[in-house]
PDB file of N, CA and C in Angstrom:
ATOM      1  N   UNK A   1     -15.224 -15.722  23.391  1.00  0.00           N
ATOM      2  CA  UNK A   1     -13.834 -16.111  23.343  1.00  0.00           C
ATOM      3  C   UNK A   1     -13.001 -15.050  22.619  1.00  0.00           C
ATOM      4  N   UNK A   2     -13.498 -14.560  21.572  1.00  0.00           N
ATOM      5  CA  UNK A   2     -12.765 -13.540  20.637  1.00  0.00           C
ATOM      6  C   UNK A   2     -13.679 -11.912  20.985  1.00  0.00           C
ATOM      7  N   UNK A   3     -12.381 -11.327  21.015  1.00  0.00           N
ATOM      8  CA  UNK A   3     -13.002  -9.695  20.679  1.00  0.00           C
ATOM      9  C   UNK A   3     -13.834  -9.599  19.707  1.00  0.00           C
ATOM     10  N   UNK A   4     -15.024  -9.152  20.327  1.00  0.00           N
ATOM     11  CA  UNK A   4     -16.563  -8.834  18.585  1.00  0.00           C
ATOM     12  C   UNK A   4     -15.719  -7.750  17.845  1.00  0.00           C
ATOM     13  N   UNK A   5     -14.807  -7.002  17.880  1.00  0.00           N
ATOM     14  CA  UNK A   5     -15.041  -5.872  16.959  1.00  0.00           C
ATOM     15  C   UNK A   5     -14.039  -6.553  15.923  1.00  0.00           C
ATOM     16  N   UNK A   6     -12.979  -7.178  16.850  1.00  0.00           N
ATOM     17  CA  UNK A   6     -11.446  -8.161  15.834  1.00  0.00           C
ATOM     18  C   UNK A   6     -12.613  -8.929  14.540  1.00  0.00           C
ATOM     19  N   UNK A   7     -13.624  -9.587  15.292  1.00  0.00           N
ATOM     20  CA  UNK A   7     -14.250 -10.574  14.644  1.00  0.00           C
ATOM     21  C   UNK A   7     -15.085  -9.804  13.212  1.00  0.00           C
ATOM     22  N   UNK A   8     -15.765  -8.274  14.035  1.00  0.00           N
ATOM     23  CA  UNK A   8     -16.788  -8.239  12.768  1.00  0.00           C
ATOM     24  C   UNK A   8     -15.344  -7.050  11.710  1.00  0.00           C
ATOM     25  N   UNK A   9     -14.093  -7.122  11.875  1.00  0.00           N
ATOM     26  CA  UNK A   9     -13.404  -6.268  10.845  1.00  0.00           C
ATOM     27  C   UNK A   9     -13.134  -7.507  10.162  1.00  0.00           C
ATOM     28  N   UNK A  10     -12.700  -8.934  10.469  1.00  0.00           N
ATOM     29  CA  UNK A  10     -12.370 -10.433   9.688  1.00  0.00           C
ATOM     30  C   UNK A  10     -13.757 -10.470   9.111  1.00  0.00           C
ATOM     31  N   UNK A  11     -14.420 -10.130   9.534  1.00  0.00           N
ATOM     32  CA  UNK A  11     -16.129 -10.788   8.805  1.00  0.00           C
ATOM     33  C   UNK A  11     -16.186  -9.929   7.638  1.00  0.00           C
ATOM     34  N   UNK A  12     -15.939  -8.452   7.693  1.00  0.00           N
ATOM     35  CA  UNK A  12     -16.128  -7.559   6.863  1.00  0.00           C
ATOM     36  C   UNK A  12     -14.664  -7.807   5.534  1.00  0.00           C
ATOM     37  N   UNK A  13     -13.953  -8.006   6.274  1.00  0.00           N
ATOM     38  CA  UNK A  13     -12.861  -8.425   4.973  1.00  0.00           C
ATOM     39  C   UNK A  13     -12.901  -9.403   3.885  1.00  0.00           C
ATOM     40  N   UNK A  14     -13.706 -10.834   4.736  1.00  0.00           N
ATOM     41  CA  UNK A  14     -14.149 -11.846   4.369  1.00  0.00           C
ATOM     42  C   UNK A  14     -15.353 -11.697   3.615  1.00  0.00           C
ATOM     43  N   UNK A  15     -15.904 -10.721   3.783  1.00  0.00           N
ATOM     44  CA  UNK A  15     -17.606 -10.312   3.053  1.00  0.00           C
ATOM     45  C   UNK A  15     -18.232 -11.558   3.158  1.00  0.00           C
ATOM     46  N   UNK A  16     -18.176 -11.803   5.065  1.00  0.00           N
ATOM     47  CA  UNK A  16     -19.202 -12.622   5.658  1.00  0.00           C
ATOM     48  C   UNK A  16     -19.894 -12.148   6.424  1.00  0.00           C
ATOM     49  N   UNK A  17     -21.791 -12.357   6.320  1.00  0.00           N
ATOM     50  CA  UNK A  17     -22.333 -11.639   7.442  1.00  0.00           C
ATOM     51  C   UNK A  17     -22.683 -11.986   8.477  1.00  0.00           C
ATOM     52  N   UNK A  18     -22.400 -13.302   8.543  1.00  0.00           N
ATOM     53  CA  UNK A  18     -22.437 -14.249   9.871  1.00  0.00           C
ATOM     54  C   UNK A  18     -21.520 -14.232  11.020  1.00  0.00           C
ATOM     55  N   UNK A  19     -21.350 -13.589  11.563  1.00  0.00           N
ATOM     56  CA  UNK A  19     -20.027 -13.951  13.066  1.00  0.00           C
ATOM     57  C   UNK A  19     -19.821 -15.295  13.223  1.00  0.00           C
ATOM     58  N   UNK A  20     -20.590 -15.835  13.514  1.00  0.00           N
ATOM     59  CA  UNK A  20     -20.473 -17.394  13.921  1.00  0.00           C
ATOM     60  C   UNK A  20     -20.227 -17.622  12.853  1.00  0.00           C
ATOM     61  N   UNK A  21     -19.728 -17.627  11.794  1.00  0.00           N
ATOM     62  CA  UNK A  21     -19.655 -18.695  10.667  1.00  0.00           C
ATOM     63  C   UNK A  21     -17.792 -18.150  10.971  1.00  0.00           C
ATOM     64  N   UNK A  22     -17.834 -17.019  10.642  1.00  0.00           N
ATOM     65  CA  UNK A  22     -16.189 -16.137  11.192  1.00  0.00           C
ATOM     66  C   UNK A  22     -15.279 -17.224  11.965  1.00  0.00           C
ATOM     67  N   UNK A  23     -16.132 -16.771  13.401  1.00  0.00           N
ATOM     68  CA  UNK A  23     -15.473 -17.583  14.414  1.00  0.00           C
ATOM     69  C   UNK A  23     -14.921 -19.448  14.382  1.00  0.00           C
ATOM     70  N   UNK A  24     -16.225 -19.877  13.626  1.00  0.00           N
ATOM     71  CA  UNK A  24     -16.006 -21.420  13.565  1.00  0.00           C
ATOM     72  C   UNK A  24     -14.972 -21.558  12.775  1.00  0.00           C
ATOM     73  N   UNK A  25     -14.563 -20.902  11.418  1.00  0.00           N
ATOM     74  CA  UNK A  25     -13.377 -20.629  10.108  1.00  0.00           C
ATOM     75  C   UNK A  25     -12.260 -20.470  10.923  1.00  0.00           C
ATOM     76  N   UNK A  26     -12.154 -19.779  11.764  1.00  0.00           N
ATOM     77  CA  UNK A  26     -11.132 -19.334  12.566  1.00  0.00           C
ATOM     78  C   UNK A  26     -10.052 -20.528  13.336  1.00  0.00           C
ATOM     79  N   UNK A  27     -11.557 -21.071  14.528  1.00  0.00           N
ATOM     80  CA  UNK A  27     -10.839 -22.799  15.392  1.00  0.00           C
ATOM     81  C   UNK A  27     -10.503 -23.680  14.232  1.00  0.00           C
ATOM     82  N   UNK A  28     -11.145 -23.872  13.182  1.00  0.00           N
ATOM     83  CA  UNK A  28     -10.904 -24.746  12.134  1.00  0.00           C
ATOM     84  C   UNK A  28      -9.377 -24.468  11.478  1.00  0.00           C
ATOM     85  N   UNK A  29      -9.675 -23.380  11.061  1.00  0.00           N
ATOM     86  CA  UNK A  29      -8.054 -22.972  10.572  1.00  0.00           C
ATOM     87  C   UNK A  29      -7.313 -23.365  11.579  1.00  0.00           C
ATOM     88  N   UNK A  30      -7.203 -22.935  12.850  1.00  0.00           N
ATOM     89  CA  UNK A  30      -6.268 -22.510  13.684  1.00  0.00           C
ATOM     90  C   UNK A  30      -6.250 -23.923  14.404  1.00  0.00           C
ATOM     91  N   UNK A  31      -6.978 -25.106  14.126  1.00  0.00           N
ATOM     92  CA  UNK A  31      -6.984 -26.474  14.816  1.00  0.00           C
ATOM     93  C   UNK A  31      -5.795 -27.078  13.528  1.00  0.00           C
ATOM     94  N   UNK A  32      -6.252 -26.527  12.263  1.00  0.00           N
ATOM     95  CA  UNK A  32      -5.280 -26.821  10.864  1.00  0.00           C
ATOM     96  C   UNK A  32      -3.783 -27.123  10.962  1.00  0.00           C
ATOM     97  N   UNK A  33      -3.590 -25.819  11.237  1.00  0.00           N
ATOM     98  CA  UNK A  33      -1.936 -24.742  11.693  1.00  0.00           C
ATOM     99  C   UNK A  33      -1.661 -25.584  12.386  1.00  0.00           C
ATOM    100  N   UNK A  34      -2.519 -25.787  13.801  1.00  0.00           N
ATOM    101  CA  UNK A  34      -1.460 -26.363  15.238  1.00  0.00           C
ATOM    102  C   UNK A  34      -1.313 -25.012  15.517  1.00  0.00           C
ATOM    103  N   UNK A  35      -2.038 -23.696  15.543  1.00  0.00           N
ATOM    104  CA  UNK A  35      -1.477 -22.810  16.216  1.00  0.00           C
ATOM    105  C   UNK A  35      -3.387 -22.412  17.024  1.00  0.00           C
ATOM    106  N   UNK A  36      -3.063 -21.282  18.242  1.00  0.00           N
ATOM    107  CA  UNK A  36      -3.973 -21.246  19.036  1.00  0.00           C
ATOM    108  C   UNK A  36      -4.998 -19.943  18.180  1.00  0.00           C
ATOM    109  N   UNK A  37      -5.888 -20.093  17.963  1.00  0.00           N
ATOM    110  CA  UNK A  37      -7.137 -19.358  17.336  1.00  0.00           C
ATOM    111  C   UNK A  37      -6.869 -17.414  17.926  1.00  0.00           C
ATOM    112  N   UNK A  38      -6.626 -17.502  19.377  1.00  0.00           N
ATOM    113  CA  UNK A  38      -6.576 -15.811  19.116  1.00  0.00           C
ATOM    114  C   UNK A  38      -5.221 -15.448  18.430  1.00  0.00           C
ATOM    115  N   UNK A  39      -3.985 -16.221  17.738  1.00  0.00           N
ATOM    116  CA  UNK A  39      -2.682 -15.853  17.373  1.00  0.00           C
ATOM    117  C   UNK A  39      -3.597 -15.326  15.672  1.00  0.00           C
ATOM    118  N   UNK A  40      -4.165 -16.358  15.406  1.00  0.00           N
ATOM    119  CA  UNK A  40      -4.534 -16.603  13.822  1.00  0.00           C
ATOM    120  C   UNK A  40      -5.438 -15.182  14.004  1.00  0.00           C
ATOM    121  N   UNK A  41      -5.801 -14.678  14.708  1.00  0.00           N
ATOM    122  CA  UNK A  41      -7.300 -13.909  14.373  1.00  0.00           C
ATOM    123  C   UNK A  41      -6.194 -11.975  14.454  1.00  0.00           C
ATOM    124  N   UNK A  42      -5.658 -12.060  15.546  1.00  0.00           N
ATOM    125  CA  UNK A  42      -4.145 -11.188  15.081  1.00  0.00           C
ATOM    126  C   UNK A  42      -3.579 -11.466  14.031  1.00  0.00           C
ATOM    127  N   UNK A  43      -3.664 -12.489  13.251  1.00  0.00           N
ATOM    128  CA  UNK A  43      -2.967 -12.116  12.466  1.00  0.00           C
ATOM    129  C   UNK A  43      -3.131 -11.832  11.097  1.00  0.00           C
ATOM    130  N   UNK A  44      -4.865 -12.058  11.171  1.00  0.00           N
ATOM    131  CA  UNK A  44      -5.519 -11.304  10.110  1.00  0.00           C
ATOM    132  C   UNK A  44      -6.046 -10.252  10.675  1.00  0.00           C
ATOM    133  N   UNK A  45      -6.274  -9.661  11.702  1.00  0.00           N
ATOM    134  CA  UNK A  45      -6.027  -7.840  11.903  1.00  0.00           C
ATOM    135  C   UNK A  45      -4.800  -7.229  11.891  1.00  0.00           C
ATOM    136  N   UNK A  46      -3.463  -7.609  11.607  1.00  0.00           N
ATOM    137  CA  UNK A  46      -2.193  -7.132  11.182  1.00  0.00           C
ATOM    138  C   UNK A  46      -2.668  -7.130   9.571  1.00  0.00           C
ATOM    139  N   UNK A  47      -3.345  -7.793   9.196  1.00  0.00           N
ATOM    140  CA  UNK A  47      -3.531  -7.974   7.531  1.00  0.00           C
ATOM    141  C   UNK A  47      -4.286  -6.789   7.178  1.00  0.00           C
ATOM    142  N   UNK A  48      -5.333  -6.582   7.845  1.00  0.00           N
ATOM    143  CA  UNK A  48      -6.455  -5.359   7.577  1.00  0.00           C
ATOM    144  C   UNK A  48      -5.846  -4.025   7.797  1.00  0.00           C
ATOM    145  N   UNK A  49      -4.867  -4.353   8.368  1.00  0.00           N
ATOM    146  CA  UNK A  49      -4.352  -2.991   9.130  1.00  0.00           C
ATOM    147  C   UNK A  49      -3.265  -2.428   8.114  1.00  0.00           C
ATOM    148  N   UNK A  50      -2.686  -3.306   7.711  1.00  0.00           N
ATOM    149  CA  UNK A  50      -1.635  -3.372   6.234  1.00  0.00           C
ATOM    150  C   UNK A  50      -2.191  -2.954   4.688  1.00  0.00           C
ATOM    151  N   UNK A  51      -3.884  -3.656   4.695  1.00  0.00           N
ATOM    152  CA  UNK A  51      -4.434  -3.321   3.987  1.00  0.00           C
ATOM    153  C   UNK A  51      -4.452  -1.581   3.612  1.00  0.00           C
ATOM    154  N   UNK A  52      -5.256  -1.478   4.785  1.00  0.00           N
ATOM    155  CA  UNK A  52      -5.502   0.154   5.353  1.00  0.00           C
ATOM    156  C   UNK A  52      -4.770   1.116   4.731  1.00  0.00           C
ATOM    157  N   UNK A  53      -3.808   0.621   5.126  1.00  0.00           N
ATOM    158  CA  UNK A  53      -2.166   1.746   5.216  1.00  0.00           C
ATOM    159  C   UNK A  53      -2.064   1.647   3.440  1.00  0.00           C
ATOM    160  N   UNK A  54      -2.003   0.817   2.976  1.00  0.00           N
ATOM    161  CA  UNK A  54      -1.188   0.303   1.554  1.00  0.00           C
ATOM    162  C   UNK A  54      -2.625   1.555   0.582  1.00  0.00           C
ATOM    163  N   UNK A  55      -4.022   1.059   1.077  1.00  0.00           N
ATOM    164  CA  UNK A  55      -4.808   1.948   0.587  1.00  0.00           C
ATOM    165  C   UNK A  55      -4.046   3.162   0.448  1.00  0.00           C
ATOM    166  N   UNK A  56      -4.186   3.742   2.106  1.00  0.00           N
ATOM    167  CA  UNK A  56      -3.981   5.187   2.502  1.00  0.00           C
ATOM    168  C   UNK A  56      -2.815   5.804   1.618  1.00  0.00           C
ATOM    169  N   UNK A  57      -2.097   5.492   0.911  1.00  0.00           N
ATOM    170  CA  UNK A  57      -0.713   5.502   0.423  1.00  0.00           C
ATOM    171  C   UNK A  57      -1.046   5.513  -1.197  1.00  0.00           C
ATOM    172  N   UNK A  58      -2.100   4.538  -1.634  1.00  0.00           N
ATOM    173  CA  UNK A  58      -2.468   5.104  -3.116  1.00  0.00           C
ATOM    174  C   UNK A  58      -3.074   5.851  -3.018  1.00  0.00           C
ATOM    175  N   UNK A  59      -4.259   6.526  -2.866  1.00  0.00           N
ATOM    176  CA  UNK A  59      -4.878   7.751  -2.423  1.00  0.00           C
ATOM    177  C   UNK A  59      -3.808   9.013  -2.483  1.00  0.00           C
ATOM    178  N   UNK A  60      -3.033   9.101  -1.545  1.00  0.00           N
ATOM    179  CA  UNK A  60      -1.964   9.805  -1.529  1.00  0.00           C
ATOM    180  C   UNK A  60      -1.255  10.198  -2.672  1.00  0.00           C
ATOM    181  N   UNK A  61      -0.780   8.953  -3.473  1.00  0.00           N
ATOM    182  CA  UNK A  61      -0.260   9.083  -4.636  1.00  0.00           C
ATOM    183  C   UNK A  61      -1.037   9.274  -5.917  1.00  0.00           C
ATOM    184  N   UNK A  62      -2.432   9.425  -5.999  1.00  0.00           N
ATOM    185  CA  UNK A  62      -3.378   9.792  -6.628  1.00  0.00           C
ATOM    186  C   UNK A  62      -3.501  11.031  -6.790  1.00  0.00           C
ATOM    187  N   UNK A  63      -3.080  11.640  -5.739  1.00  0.00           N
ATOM    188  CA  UNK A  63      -3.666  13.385  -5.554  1.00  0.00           C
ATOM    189  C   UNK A  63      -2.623  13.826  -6.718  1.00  0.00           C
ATOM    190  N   UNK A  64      -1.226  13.668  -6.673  1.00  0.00           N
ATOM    191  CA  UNK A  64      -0.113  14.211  -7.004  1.00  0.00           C
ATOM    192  C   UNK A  64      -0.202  14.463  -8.738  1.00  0.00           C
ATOM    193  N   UNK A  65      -0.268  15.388  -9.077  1.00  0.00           N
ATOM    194  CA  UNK A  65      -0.768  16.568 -10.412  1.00  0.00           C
ATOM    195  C   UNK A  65       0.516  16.516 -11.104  1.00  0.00           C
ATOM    196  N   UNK A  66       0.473  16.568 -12.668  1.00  0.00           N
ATOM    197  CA  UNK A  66       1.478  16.813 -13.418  1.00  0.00           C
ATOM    198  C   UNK A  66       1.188  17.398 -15.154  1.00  0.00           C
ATOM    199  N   UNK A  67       1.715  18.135 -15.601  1.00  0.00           N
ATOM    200  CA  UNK A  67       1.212  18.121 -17.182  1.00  0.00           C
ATOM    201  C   UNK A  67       1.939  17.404 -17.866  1.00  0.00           C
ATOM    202  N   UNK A  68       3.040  17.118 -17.572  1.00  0.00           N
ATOM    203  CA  UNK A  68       4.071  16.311 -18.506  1.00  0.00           C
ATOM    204  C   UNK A  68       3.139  14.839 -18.230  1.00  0.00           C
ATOM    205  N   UNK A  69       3.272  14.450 -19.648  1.00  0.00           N
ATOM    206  CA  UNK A  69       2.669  12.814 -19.905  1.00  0.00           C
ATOM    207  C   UNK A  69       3.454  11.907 -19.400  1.00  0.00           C
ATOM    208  N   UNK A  70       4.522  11.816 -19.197  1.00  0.00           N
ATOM    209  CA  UNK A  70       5.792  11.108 -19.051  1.00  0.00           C
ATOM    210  C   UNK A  70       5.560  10.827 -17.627  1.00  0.00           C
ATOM    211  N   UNK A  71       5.850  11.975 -16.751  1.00  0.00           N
ATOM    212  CA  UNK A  71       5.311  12.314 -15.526  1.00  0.00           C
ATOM    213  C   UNK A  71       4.774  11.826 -15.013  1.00  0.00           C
ATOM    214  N   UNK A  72       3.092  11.963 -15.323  1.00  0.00           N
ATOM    215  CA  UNK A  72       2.529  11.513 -14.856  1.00  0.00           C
ATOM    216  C   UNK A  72       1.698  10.263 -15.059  1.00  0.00           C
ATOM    217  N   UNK A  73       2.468   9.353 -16.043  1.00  0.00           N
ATOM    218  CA  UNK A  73       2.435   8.102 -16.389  1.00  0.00           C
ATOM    219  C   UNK A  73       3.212   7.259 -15.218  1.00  0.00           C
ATOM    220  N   UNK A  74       4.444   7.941 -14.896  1.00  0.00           N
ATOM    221  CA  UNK A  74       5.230   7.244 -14.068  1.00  0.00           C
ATOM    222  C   UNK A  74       5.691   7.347 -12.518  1.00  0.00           C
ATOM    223  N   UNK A  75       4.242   8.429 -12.378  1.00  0.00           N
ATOM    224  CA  UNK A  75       4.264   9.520 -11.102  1.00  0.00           C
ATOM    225  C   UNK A  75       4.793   7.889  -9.932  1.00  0.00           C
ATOM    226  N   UNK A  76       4.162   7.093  -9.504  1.00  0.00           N
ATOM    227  CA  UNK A  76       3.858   6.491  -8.941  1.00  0.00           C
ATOM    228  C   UNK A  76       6.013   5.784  -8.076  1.00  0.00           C
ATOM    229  N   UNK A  77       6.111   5.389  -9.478  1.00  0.00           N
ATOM    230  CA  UNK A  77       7.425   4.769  -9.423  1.00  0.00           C
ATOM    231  C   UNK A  77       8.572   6.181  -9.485  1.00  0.00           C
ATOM    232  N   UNK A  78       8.059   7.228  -9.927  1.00  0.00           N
ATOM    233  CA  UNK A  78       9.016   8.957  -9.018  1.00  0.00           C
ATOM    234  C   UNK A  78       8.844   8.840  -7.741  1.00  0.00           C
ATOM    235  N   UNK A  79       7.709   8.583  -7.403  1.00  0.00           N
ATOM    236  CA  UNK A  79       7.506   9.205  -5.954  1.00  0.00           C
ATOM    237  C   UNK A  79       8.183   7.805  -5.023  1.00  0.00           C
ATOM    238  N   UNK A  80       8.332   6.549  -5.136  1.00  0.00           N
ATOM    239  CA  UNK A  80       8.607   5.688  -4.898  1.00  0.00           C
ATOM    240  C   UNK A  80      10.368   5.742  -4.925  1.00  0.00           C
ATOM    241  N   UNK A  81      11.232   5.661  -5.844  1.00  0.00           N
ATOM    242  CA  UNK A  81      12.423   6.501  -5.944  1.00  0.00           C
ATOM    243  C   UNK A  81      12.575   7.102  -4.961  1.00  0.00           C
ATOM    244  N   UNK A  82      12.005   8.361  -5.570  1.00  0.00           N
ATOM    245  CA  UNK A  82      12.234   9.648  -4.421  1.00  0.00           C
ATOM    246  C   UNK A  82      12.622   9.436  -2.961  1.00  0.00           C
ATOM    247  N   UNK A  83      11.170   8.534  -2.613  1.00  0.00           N
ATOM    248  CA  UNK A  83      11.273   8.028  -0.611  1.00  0.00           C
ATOM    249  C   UNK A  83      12.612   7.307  -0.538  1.00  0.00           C
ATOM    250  N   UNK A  84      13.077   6.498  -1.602  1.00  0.00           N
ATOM    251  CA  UNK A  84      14.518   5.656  -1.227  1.00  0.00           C
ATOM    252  C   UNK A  84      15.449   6.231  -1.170  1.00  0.00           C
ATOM    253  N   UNK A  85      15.152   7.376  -1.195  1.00  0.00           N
ATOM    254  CA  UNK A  85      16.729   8.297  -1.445  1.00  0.00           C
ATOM    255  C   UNK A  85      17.076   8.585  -2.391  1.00  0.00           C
ATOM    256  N   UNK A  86      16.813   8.592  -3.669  1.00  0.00           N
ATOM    257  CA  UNK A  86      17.215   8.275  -5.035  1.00  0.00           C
ATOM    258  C   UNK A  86      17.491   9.948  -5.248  1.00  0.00           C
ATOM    259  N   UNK A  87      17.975  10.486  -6.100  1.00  0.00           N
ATOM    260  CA  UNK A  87      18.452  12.154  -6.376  1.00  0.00           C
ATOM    261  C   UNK A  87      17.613  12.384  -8.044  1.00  0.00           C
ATOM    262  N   UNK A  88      17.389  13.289  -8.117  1.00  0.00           N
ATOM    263  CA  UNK A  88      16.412  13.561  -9.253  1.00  0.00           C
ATOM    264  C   UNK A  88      17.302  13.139 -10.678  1.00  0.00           C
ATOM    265  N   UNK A  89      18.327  12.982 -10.295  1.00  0.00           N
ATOM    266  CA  UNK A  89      19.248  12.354 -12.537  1.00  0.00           C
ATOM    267  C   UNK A  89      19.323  11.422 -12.183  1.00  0.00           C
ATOM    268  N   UNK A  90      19.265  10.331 -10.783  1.00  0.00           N
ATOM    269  CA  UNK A  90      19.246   9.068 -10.958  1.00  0.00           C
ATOM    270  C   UNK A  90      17.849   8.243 -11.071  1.00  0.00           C
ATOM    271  N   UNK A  91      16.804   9.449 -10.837  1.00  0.00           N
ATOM    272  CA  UNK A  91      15.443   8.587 -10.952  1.00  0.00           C
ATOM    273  C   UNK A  91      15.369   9.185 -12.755  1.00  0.00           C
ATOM    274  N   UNK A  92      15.786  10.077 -12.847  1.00  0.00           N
ATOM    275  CA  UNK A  92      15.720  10.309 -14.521  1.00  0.00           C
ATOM    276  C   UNK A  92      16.005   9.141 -15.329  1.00  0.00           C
ATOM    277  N   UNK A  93      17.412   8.885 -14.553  1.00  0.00           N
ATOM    278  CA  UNK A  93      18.108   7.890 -15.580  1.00  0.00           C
ATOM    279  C   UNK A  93      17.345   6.308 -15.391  1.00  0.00           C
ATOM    280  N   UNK A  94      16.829   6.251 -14.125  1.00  0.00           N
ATOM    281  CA  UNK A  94      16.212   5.039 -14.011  1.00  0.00           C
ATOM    282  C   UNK A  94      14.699   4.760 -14.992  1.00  0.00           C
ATOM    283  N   UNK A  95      14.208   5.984 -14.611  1.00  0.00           N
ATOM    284  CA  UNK A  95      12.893   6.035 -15.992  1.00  0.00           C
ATOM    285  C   UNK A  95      13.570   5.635 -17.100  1.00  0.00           C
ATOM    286  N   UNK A  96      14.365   6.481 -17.948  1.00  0.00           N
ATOM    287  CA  UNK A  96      15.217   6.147 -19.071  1.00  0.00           C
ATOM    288  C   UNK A  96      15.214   4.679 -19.338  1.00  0.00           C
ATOM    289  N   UNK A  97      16.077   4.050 -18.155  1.00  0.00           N
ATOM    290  CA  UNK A  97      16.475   2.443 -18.340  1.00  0.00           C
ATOM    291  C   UNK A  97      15.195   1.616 -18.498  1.00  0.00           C
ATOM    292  N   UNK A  98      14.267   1.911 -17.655  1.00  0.00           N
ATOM    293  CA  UNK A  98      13.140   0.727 -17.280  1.00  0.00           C
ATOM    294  C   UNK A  98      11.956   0.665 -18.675  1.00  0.00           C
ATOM    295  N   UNK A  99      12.003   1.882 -18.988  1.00  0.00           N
ATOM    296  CA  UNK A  99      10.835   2.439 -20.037  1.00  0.00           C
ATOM    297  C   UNK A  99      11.217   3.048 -21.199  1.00  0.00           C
ATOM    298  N   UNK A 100      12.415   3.263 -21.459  1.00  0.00           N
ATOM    299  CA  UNK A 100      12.632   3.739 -22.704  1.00  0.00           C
ATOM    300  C   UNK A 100      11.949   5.481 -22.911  1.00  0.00           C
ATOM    301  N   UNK A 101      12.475   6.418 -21.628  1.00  0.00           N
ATOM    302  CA  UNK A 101      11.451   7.411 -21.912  1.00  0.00           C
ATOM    303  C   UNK A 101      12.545   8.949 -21.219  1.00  0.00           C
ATOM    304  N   UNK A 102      12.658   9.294 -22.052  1.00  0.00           N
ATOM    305  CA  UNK A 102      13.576  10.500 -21.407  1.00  0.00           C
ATOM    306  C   UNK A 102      12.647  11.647 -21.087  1.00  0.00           C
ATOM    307  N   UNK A 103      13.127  11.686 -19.797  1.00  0.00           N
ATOM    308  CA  UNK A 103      12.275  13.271 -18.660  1.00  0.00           C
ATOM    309  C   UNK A 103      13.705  14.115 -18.372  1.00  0.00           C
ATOM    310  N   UNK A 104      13.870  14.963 -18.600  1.00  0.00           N
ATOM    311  CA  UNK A 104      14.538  15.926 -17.748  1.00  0.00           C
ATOM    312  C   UNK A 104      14.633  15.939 -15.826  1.00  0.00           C
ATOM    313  N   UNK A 105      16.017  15.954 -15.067  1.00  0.00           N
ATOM    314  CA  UNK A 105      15.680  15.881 -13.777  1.00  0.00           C
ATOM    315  C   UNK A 105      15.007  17.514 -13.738  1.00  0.00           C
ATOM    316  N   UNK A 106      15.037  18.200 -13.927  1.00  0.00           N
ATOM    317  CA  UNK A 106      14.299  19.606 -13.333  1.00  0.00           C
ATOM    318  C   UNK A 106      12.646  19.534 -13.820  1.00  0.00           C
ATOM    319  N   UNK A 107      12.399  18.686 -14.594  1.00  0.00           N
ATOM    320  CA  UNK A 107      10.401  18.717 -14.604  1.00  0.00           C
ATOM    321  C   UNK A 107      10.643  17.335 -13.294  1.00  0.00           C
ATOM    322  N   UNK A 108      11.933  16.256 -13.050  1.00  0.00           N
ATOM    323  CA  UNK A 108      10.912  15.393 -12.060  1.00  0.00           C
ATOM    324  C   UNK A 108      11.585  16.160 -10.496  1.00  0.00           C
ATOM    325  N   UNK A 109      12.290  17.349 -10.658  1.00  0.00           N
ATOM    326  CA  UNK A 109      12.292  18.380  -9.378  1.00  0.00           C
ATOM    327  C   UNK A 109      11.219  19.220  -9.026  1.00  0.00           C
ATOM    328  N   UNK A 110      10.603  19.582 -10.577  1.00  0.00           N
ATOM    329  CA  UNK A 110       9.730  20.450 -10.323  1.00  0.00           C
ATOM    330  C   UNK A 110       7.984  19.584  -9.515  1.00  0.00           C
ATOM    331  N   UNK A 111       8.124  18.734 -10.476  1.00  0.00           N
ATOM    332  CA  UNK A 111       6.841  17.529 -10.065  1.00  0.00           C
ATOM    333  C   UNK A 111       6.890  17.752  -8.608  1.00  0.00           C
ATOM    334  N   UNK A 112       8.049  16.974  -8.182  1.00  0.00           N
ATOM    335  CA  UNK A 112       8.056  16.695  -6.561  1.00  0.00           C
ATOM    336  C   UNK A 112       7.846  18.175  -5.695  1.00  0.00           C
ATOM    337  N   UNK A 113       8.769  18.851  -5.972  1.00  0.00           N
ATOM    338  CA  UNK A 113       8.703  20.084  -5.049  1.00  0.00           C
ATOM    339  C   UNK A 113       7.170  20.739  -5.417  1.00  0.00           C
ATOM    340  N   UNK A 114       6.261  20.765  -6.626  1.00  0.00           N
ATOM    341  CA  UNK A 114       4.997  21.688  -6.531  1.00  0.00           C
ATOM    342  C   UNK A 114       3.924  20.498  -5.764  1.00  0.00           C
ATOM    343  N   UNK A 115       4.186  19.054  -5.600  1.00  0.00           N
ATOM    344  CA  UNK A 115       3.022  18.252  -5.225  1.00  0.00           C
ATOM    345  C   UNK A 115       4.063  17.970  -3.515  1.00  0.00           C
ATOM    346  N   UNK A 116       4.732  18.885  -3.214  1.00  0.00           N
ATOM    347  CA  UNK A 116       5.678  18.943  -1.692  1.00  0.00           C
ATOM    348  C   UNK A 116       5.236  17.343  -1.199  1.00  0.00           C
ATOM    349  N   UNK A 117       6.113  16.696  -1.810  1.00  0.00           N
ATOM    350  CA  UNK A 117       6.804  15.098  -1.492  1.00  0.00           C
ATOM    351  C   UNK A 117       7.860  15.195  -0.461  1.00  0.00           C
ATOM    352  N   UNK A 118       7.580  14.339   0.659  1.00  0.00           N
ATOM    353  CA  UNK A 118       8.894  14.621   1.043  1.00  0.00           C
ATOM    354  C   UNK A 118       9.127  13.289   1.743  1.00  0.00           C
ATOM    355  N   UNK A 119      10.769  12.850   1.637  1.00  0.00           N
ATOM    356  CA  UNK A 119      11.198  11.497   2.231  1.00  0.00           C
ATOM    357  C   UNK A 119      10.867  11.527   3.441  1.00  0.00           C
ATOM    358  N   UNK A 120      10.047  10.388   3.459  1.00  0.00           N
ATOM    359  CA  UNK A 120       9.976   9.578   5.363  1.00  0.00           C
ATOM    360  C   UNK A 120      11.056   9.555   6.022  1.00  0.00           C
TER     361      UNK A 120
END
C-alpha cells in the first residue's frame, strides 16, 4: 500500500526496526485524524526532509571561523541577521541590545566577508 523506501525513512526517524509495526502506527494514526494514511505518511517525509535541511544549515554555520570571542559566541545569530537583510551597525547594535556586548561593525564585516556569507 505504501512506498517501502517513504516507510523505511519514517521507521528510521522513529528508531523502529519493524516496517509492519511503521505501517500499522500509520492506519491507526491516520484512522485517528479522519485523514487518509498516504496524506499522514507525506507528511512525515516533509518532516524528515525539513529535518535534513535545518541539519544541513547548522553544519554550515559550524564551519564559520572567528578570533574575536564576542564573534564567535554569537556567530550563529550574525549570520542569521545578515540573511534578513540586516547591514553590519544594525546587527552591531542588535548584539549590543540583546546581550549587553559591544562588537565593532568592521570585525562583524570582516567575520562575514573572510567566512564569504552571502544573502539567499
Amino acid at each position: 500500500m505504501f512506498n517501502q523506501t517513504k516507510i523505511k525513512q519514517l521507521a528510521k526517524l522513529l528508531d523502529i526496526e519493524d516496517i509492519q509495526k511503521v505501517e500499522m502506527a500509520i492506519k491507526r494514526q491516520a484512522k485517528y485524524l479522519k485523514v487518509s494514511s498516504t496524506f499522514l505518511l507525506k507528511s512525515y517525509v516533509v518532516i524528515t526532509d525539513i529535518k535534513k535541511q535545518i541539519e544541513d544549515e547548522e553544519i554550515k554555520i559550524d564551519k564559520y571561523i572567528s578570533k574575536n570571542l564576542i564573534i564567535n559566541k554569537y556567530k550563529n545569530e550574525i549570520v542569521e541577521l545578515y540573511k534578513n537583510q540586516f547591514g553590519y551597525l544594525k546587527i552591531a547594535n542588535s548584539i549590543y541590545l540583546n546581550h549587553n556586548c559591544k562588537v565593532s561593525k568592521s570585525s562583524i564585516e570582516h567575520f562575514i566577508k573572510s567566512n564569504n556569507i552571502t544573502r539567499d
